[in-house]
N, C-alpha and C. Protein backbone atom coordinates (compact mmCIF):
# COMPACT_ATOMS: atom_id res chain seq x y z
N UNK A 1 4.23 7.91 -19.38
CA UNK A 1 3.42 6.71 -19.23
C UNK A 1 3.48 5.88 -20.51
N UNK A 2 3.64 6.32 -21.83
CA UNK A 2 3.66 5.39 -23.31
C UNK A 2 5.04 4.81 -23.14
N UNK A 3 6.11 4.73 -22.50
CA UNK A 3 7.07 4.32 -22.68
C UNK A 3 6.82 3.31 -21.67
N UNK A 4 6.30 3.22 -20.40
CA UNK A 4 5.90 2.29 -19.15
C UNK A 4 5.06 1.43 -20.04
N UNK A 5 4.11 1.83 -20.79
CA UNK A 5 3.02 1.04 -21.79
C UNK A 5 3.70 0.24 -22.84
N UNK A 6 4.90 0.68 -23.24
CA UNK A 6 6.02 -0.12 -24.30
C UNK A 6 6.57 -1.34 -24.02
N UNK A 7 6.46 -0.85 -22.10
CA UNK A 7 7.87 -2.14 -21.60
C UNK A 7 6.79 -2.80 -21.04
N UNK A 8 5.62 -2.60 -20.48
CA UNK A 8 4.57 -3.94 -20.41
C UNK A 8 4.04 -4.61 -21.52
N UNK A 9 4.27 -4.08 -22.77
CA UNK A 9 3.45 -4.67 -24.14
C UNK A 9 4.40 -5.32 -24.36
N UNK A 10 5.55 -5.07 -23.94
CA UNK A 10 6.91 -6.39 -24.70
C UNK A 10 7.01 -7.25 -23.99
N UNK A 11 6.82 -6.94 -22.47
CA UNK A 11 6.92 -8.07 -21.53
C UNK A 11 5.53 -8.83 -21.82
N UNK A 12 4.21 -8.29 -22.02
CA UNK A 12 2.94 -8.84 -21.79
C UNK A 12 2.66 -8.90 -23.13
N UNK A 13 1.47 -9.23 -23.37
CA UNK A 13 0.77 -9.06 -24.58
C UNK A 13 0.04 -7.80 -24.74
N UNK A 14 0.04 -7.00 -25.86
CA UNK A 14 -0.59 -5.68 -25.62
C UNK A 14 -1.68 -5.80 -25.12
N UNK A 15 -2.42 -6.95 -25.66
CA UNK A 15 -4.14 -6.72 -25.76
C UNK A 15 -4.45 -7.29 -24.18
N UNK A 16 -3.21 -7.55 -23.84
CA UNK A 16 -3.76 -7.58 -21.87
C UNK A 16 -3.41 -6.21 -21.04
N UNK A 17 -2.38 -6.04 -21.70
CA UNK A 17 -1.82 -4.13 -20.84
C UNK A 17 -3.01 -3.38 -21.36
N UNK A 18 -3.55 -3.25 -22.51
CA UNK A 18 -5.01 -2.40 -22.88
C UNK A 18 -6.02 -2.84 -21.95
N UNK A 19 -6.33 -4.00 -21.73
CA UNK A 19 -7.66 -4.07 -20.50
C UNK A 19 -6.78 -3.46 -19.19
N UNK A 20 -5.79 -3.80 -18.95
CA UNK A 20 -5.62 -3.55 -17.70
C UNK A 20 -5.56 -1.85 -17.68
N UNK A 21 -4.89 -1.22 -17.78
CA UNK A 21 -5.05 0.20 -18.32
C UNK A 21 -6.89 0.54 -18.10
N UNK A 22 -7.52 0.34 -18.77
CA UNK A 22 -8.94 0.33 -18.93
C UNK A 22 -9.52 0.43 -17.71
N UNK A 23 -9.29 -0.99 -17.35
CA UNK A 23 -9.82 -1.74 -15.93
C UNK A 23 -9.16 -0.99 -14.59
N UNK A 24 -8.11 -0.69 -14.61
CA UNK A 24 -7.82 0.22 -13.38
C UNK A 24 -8.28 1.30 -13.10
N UNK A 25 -8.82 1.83 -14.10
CA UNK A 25 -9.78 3.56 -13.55
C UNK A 25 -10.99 3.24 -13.77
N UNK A 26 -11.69 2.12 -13.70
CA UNK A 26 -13.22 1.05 -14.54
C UNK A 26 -13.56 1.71 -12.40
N UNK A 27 -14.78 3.17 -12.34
CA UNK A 27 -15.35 2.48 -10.92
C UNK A 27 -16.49 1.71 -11.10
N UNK A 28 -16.28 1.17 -9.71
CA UNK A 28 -17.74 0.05 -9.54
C UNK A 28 -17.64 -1.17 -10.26
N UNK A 29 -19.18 -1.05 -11.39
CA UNK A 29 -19.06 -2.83 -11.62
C UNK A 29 -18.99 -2.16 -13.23
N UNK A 30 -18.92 -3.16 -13.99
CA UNK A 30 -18.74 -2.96 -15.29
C UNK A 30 -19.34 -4.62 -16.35
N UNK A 31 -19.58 -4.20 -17.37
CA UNK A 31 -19.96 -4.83 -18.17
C UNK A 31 -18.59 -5.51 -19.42
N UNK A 32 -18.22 -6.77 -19.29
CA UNK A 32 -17.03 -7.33 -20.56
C UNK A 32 -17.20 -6.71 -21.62
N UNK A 33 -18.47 -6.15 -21.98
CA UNK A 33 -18.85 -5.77 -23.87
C UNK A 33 -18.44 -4.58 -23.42
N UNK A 34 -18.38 -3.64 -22.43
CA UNK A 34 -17.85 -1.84 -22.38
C UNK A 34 -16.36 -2.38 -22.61
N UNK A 35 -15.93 -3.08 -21.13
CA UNK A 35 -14.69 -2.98 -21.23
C UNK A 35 -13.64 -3.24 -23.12
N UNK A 36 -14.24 -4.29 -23.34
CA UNK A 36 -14.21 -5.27 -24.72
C UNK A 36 -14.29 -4.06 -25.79
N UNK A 37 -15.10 -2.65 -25.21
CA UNK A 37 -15.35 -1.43 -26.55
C UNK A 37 -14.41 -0.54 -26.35
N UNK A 38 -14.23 -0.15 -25.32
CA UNK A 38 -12.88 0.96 -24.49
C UNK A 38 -11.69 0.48 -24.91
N UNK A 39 -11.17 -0.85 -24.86
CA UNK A 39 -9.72 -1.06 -24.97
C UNK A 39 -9.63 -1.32 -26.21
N UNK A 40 -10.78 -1.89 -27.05
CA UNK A 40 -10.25 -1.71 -28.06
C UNK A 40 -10.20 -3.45 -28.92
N UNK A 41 -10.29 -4.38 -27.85
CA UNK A 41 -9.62 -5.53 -27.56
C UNK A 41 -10.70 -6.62 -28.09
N UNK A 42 -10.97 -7.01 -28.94
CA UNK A 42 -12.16 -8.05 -29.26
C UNK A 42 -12.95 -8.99 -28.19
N UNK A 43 -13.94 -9.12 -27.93
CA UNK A 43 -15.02 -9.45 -26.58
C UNK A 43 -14.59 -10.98 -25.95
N UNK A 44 -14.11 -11.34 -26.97
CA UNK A 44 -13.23 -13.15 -26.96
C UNK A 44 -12.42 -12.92 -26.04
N UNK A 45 -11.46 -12.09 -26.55
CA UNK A 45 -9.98 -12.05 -25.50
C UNK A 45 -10.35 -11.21 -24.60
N UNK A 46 -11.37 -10.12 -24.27
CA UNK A 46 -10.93 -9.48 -23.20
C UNK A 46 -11.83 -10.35 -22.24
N UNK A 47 -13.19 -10.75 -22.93
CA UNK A 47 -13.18 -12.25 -21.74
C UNK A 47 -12.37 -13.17 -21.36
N UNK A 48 -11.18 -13.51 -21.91
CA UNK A 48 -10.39 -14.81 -21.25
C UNK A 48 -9.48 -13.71 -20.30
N UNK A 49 -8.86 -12.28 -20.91
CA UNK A 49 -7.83 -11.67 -19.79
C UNK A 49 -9.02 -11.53 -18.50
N UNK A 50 -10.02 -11.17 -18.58
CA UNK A 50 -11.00 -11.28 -17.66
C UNK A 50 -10.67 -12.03 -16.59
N UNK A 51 -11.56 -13.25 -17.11
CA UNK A 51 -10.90 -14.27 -16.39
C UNK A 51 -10.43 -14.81 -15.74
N UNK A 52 -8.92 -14.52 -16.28
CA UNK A 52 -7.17 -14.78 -15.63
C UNK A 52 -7.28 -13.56 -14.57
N UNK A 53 -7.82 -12.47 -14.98
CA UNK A 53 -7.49 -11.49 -13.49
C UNK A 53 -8.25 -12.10 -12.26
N UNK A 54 -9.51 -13.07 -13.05
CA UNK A 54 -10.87 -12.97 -11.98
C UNK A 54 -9.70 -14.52 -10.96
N UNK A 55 -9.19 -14.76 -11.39
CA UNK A 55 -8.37 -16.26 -10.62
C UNK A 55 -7.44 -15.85 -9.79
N UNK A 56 -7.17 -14.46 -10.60
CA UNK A 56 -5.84 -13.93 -9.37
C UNK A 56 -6.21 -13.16 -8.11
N UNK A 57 -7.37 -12.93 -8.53
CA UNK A 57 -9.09 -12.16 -7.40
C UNK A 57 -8.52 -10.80 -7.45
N UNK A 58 -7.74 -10.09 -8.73
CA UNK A 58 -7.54 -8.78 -9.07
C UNK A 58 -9.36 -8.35 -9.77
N UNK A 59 -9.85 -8.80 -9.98
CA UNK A 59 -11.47 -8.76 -10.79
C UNK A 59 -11.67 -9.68 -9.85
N UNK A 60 -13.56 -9.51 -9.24
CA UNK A 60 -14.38 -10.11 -8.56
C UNK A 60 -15.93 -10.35 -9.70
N UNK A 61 -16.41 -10.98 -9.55
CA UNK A 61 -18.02 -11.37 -10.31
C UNK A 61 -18.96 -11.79 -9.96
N UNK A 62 -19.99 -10.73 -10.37
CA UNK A 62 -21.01 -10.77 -9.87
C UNK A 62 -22.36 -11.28 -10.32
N UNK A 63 -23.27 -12.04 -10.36
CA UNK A 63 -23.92 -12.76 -10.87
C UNK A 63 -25.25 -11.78 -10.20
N UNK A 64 -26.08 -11.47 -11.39
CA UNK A 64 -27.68 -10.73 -10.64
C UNK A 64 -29.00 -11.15 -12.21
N UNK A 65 -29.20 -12.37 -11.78
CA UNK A 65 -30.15 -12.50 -12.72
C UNK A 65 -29.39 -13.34 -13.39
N UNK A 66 -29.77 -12.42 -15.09
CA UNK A 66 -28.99 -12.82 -16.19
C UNK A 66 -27.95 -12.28 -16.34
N UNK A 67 -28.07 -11.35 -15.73
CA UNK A 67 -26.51 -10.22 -15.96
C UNK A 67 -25.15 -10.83 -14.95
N UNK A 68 -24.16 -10.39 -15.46
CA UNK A 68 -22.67 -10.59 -15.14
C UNK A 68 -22.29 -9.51 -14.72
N UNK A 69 -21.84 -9.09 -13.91
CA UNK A 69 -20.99 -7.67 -13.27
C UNK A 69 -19.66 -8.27 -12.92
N UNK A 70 -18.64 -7.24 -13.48
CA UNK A 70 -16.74 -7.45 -12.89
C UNK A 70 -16.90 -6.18 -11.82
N UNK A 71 -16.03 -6.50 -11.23
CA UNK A 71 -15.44 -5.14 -10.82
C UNK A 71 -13.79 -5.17 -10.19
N UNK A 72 -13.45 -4.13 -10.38
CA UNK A 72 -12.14 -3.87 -9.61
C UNK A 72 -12.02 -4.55 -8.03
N UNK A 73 -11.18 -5.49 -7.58
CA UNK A 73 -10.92 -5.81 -6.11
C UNK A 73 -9.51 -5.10 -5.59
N UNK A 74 -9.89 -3.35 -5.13
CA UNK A 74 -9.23 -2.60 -4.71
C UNK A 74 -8.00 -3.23 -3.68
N UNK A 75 -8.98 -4.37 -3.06
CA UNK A 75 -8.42 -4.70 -1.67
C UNK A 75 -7.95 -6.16 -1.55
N UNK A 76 -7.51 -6.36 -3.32
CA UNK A 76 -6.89 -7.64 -3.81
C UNK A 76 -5.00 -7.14 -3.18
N UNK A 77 -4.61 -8.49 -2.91
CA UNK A 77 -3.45 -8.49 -2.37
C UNK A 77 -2.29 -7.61 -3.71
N UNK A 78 -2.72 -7.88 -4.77
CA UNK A 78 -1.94 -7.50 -6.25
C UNK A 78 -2.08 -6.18 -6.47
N UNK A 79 -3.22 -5.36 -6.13
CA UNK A 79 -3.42 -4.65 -7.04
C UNK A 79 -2.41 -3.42 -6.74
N UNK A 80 -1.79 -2.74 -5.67
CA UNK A 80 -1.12 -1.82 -5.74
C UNK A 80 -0.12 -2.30 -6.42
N UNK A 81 0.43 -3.47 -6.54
CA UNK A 81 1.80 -3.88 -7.73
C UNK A 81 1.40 -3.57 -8.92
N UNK A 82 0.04 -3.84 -9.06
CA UNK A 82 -0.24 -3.48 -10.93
C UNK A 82 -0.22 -2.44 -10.96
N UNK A 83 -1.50 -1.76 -10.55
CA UNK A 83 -1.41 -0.55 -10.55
C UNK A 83 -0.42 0.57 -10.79
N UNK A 84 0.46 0.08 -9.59
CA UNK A 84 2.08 0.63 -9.68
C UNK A 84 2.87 0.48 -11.35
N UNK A 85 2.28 -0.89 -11.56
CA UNK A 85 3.01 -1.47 -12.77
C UNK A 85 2.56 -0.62 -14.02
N UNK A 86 1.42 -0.35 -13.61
CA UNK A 86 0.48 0.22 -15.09
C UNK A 86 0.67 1.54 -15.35
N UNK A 87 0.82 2.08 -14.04
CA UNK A 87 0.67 3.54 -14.25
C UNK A 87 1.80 4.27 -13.61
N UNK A 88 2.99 3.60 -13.09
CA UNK A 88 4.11 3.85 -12.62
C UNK A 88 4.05 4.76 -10.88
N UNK A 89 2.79 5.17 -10.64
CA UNK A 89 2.72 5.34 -8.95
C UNK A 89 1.69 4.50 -8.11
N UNK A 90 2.02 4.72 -7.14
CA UNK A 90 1.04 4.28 -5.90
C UNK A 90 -0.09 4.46 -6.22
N UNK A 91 -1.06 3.25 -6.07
CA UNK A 91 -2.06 3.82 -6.02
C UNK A 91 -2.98 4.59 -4.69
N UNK A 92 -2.25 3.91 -3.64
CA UNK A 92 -2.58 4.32 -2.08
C UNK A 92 -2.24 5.42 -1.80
N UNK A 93 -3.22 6.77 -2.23
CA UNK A 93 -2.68 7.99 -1.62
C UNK A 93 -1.87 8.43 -0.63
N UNK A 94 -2.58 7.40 0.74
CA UNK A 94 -1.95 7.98 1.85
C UNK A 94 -0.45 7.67 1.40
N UNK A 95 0.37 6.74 0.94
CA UNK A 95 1.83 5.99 0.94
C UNK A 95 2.22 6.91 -0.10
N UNK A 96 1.32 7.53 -1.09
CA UNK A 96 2.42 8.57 -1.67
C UNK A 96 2.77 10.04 -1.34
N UNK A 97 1.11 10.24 -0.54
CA UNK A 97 1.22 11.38 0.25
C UNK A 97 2.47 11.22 1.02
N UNK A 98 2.87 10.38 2.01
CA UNK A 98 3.76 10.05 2.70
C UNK A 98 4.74 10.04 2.54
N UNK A 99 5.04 9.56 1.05
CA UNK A 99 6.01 9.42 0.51
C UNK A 99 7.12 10.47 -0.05
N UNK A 100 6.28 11.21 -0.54
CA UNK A 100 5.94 12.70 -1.36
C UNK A 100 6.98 13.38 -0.05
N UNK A 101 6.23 13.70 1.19
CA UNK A 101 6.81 14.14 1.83
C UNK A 101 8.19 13.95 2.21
N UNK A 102 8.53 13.03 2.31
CA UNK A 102 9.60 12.29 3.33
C UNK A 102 10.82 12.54 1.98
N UNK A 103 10.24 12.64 1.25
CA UNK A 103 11.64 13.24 -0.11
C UNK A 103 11.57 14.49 -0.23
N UNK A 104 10.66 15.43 -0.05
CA UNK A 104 10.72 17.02 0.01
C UNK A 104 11.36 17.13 1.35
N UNK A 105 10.85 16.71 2.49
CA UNK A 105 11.25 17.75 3.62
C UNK A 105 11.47 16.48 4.55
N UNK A 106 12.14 15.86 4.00
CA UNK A 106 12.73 14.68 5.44
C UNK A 106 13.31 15.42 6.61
N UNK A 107 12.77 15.57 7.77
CA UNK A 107 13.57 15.82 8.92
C UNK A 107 13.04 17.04 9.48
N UNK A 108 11.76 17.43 8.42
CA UNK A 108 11.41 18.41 9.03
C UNK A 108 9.92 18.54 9.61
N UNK A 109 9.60 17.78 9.88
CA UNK A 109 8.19 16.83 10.15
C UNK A 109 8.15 15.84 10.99
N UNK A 110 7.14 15.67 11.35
CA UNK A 110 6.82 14.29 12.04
C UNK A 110 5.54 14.00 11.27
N UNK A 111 4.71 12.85 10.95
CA UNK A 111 3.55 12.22 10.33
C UNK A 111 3.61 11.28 11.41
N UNK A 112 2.05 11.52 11.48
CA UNK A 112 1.29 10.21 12.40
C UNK A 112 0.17 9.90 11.85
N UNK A 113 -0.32 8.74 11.86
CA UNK A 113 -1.30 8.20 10.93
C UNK A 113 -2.53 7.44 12.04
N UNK A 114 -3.51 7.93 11.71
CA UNK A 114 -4.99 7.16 12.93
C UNK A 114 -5.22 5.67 12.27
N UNK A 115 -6.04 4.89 12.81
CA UNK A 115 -6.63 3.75 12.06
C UNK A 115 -7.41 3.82 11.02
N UNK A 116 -8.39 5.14 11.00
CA UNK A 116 -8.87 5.53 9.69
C UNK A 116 -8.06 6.55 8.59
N UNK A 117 -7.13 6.07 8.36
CA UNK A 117 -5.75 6.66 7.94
C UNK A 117 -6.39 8.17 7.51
N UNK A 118 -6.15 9.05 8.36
CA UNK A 118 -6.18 10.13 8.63
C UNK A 118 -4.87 10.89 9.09
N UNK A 119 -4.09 11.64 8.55
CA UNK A 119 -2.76 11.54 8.86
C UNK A 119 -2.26 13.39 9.38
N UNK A 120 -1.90 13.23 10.67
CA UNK A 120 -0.92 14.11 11.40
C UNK A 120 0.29 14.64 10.79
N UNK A 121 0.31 15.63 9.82
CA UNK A 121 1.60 16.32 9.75
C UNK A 121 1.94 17.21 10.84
N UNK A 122 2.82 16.88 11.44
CA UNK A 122 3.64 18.28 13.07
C UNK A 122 4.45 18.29 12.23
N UNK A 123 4.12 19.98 12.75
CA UNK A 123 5.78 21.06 12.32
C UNK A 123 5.77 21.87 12.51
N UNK A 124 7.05 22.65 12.94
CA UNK A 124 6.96 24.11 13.17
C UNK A 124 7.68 24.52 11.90
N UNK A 125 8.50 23.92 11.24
CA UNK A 125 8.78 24.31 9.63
C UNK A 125 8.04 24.56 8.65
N UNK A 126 7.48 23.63 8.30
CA UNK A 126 6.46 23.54 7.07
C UNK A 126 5.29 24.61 7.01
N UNK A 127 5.14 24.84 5.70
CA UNK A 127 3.47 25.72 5.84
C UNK A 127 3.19 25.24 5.24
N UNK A 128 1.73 25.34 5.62
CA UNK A 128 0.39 25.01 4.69
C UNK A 128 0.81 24.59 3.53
N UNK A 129 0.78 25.99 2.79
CA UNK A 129 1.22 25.92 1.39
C UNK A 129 1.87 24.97 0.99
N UNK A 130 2.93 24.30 1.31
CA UNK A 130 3.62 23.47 1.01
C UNK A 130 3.37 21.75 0.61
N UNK A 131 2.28 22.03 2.41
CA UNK A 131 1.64 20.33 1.86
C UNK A 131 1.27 20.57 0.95
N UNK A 132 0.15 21.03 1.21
CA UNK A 132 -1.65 21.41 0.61
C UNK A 132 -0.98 21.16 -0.93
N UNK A 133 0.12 21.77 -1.63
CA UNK A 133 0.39 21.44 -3.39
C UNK A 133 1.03 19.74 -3.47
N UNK A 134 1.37 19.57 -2.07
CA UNK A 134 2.10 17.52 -2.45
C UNK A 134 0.18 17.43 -2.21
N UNK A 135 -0.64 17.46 -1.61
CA UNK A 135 -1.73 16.86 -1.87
C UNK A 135 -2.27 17.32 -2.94
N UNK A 136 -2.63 18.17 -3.54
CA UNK A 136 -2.92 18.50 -4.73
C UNK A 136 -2.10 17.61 -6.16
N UNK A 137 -0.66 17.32 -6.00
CA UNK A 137 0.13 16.47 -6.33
C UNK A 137 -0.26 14.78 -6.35
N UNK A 138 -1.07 14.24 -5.30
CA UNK A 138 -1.33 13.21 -4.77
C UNK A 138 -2.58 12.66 -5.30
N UNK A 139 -3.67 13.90 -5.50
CA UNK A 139 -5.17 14.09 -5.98
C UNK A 139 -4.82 14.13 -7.36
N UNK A 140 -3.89 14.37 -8.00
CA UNK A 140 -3.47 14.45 -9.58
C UNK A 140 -3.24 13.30 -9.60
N UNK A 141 -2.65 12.44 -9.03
CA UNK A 141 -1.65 11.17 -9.65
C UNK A 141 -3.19 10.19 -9.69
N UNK A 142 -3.68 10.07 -8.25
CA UNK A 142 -4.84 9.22 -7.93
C UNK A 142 -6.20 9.23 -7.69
N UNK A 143 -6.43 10.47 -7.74
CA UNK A 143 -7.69 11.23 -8.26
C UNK A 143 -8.28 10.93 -6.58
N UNK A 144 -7.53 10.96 -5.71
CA UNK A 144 -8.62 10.81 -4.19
C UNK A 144 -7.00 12.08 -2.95
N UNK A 145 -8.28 12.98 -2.50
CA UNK A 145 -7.21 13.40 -1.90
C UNK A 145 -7.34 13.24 -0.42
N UNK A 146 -6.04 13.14 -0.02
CA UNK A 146 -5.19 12.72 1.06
C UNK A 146 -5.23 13.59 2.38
N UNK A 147 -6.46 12.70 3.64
CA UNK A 147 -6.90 13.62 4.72
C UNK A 147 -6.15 13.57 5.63
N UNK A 148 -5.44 15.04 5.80
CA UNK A 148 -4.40 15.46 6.69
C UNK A 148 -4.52 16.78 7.17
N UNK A 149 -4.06 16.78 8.45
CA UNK A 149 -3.92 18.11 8.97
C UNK A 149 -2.65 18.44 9.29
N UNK A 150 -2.62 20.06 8.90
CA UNK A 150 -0.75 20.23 9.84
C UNK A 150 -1.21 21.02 10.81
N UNK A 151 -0.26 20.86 11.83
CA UNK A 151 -0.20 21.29 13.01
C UNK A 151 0.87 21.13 13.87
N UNK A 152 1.52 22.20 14.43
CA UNK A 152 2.56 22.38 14.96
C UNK A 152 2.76 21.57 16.07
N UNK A 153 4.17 21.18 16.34
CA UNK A 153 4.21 20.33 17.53
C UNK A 153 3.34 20.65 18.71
N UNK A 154 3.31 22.07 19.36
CA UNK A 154 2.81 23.13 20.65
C UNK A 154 1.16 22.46 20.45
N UNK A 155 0.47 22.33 19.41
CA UNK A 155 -0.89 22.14 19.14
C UNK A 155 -1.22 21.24 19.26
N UNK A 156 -0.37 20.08 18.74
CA UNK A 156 -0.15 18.59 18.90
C UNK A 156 0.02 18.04 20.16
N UNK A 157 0.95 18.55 20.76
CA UNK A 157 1.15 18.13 22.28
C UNK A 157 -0.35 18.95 22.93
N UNK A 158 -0.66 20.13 23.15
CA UNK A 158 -2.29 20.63 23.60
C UNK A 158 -3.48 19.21 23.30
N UNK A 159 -3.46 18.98 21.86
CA UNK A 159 -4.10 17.78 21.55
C UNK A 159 -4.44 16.64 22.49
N UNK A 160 -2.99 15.99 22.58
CA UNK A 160 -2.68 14.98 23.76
C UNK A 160 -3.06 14.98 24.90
N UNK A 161 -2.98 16.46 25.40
CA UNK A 161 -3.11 16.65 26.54
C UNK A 161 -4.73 16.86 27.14
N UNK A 162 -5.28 17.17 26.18
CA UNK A 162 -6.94 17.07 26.25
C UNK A 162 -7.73 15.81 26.17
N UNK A 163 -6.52 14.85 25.32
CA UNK A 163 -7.52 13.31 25.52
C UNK A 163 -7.87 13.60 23.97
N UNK A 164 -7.57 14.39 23.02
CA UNK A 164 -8.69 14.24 21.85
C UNK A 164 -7.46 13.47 20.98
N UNK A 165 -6.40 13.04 20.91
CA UNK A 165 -5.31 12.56 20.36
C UNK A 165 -4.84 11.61 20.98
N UNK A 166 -4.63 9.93 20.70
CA UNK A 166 -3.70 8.95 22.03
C UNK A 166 -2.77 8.80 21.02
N UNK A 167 -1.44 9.36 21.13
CA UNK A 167 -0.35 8.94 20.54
C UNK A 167 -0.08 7.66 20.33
N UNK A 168 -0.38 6.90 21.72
CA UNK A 168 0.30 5.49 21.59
C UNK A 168 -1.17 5.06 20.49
N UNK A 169 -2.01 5.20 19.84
CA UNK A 169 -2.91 4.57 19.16
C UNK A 169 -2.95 5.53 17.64
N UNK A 170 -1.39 5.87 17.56
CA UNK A 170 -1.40 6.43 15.42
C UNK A 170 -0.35 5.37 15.90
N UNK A 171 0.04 5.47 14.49
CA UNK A 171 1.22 4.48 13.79
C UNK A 171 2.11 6.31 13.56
N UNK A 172 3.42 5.65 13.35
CA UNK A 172 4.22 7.07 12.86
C UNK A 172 4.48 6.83 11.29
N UNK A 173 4.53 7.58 10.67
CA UNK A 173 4.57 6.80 9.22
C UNK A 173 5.03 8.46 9.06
């Protein structure tokens, strides 16, 4: 990661890769004078990088009283690019869970994914063991782990067949 931190400080200005760094594991709302003490970054500038994130709607603000609240906008169009950018993985568990897989054991699986991305590993190959350490893998990188079940095709099709599974309503991923 200090060498990913090298090639954004040459491309960027350091004292913006330090908030951002900061600001990506910042949960909830946060205060400019913490962030401004954590990175390191004098309260001037990390208010203007502020700011510039709050325009790109990567930071949202919150007004309560007298007080100012930032917070992270998870569900900003940018942020898995930064993120990605900052810390060199996904930040979307499920897509690295997914991902993870499909480079260990391509071909030996099927993944299906619900609307509350809840995700179907079938297989009669794979064990347990095997996911269960790419999610443990997944919970390391992004600190949220990745809700999946395995289950053999035979169980999967039983599934279907009871009504508790509509195939045509996962995505295959």
């Amino acid at each position: 990661m200090e060498e990913k931190t090298q090639l954004l400080a040459s491309l960027f200005d350091k004292k913006t890769v330090e908030v951002l760094k900061r600001l990506m594991v910042k949960p909830g709302n946060f205060y400019i004078r913490d962030l401004s003490k954590e990175s390191g970054v004098p309260l001037a500038t990390t208010f203007r990088i502020v700011q510039k994130l709050t325009a790109l709607n990567l930071v949202q603000k919150k007004e309560m009283d007298k007080f100012v609240f930032y917070s992270v906008n998870k569900e900003a169009s940018i942020y898995n690019e930064v993120h990605t950018l900052v810390f060199g993985t996904s930040s979307d568990p499920i897509e690295l869970f997914k991902k993870s897989l499909h480079e260990r054991y391509s071909g030996a699986f099927t993944a299906y994914q619900d609307k509350d991305k809840k995700i179907f590993v079938v297989s009669d190959l794979l064990k347990e063991a095997e996911v269960a350490e790419l999610a443990t893998f997944v919970y390391q990188k992004t600190e949220v782990k990745p809700n999946y079940i395995m289950i053999t095709r035979e169980f999967f099709q039983k599934m279907q067949d009871m009504g508790l599974i509509q195939k045509d309503k996962l995505q295959i991923g």
